[in-house]
Protein backbone atom coordinates (compact mmCIF):
# COMPACT_ATOMS: atom_id res chain seq x y z
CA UNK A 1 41.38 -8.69 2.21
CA UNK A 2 37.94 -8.50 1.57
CA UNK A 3 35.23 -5.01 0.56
CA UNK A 4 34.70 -4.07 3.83
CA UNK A 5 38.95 -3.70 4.77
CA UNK A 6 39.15 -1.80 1.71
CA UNK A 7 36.39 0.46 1.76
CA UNK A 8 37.23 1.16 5.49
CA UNK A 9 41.11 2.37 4.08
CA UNK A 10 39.85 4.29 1.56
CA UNK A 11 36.63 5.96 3.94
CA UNK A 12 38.19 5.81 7.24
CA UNK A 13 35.90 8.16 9.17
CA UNK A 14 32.73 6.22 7.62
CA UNK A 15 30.69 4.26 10.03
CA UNK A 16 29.39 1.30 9.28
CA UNK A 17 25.84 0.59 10.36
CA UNK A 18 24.57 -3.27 10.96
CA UNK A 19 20.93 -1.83 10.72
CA UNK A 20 18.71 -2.69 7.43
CA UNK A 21 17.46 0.26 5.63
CA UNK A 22 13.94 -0.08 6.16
CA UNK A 23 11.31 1.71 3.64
CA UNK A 24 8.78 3.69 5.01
CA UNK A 25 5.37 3.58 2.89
CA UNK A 26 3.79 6.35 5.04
CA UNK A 27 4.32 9.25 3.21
CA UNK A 28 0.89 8.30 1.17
CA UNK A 29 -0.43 11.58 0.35
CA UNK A 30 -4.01 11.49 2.65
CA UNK A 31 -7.14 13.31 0.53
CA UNK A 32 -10.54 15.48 2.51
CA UNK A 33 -12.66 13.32 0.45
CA UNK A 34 -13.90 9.83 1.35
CA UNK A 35 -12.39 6.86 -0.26
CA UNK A 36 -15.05 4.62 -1.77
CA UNK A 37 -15.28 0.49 -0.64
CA UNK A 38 -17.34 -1.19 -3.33
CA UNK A 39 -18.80 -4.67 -3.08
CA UNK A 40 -18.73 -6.12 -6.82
CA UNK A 41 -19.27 -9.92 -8.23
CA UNK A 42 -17.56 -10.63 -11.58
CA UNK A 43 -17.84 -14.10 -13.24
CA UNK A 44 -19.88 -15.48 -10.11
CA UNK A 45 -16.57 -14.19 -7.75
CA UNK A 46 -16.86 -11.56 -5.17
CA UNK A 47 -14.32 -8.67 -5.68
CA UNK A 48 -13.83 -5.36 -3.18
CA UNK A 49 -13.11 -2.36 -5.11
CA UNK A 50 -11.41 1.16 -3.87
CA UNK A 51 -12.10 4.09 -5.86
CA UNK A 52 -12.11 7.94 -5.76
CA UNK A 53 -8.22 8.31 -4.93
CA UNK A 54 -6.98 12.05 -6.29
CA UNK A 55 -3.24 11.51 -5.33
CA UNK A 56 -0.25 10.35 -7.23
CA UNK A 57 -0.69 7.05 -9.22
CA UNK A 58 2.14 6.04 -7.41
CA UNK A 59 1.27 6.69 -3.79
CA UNK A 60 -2.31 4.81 -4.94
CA UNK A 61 0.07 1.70 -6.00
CA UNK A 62 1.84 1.60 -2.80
CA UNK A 63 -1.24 1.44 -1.38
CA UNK A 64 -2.79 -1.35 -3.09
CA UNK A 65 0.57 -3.20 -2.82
CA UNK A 66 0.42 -3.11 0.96
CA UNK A 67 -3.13 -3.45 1.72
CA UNK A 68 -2.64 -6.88 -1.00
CA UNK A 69 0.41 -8.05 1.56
CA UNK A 70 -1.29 -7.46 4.52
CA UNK A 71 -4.21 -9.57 3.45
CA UNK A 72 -2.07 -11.89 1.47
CA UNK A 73 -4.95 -11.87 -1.16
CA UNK A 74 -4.72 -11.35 -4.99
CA UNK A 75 -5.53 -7.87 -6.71
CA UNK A 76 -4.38 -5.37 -9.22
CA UNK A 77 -4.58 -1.75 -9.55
CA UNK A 78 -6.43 -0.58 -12.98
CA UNK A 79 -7.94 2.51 -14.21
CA UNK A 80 -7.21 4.64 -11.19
CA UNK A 81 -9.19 1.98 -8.76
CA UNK A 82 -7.95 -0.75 -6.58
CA UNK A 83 -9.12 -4.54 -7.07
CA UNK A 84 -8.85 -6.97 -4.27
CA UNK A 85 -9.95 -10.61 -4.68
CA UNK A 86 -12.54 -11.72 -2.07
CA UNK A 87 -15.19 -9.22 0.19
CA UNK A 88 -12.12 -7.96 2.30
CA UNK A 89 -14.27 -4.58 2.79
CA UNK A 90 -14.47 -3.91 6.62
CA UNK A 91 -10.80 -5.21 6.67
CA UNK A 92 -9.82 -2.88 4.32
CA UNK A 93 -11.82 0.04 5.64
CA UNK A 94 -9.70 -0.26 8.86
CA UNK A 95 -6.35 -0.11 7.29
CA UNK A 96 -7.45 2.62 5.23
CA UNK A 97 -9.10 4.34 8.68
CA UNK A 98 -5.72 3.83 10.39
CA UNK A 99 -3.52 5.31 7.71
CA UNK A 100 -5.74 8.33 8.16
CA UNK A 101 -7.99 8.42 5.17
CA UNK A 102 -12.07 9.02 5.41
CA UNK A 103 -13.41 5.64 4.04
CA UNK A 104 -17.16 5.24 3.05
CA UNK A 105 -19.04 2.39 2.47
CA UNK A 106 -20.78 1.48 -1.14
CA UNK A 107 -23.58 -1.14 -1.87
CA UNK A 108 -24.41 -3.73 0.61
């Protein structure tokens, strides 16, 4: 007798679903003001920065977390601003336009 025989004697009326729980990440709260795109170089290496995020620290994590899979580039998240590895801005402004935030474009 295995979990699932005894769980379903001691829960008979439960129903077991063969669906995976799937997270949803867009509950991101959305801001009026423009998100900023930044082109930077550092040590000879082009970097895109996102700044100007008012929201929870944790919403703007979740954020950099998925716009780093998406790309499948490096990054981190420091001092309220997102750093992604390589120019990745017009790819990132269309995420960012498609989640629903107001993205504007810094520098070159």
């Amino acid at each position: 007798m295995d979990l699932r025989d005894q769980l379903k004697k001691i829960f008979p009326d439960h129903k077991i679903s063969e669906e995976p729980i799937k997270q949803d990440h867009s509950n991101i709260w959305i801001q009026n003001e423009p998100l900023l795109c930044k082109y930077e170089k550092r040590k000879g290496k082009p970097i895109t920065i996102i700044d100007g995020y008012h929201g929870a620290t944790k919403d703007f994590k979740m954020l950099a977390k998925e716009i780093k899979t998406k790309l499948s580039v490096g990054g981190s998240f420091k001092n309220n601003s997102i750093i992604i590895q390589g120019d990745y801005r017009d790819k990132i402004m269309d995420i960012l336009k498609k989640k629903g935030f107001i993205v504007k474009r810094v520098g070159g």
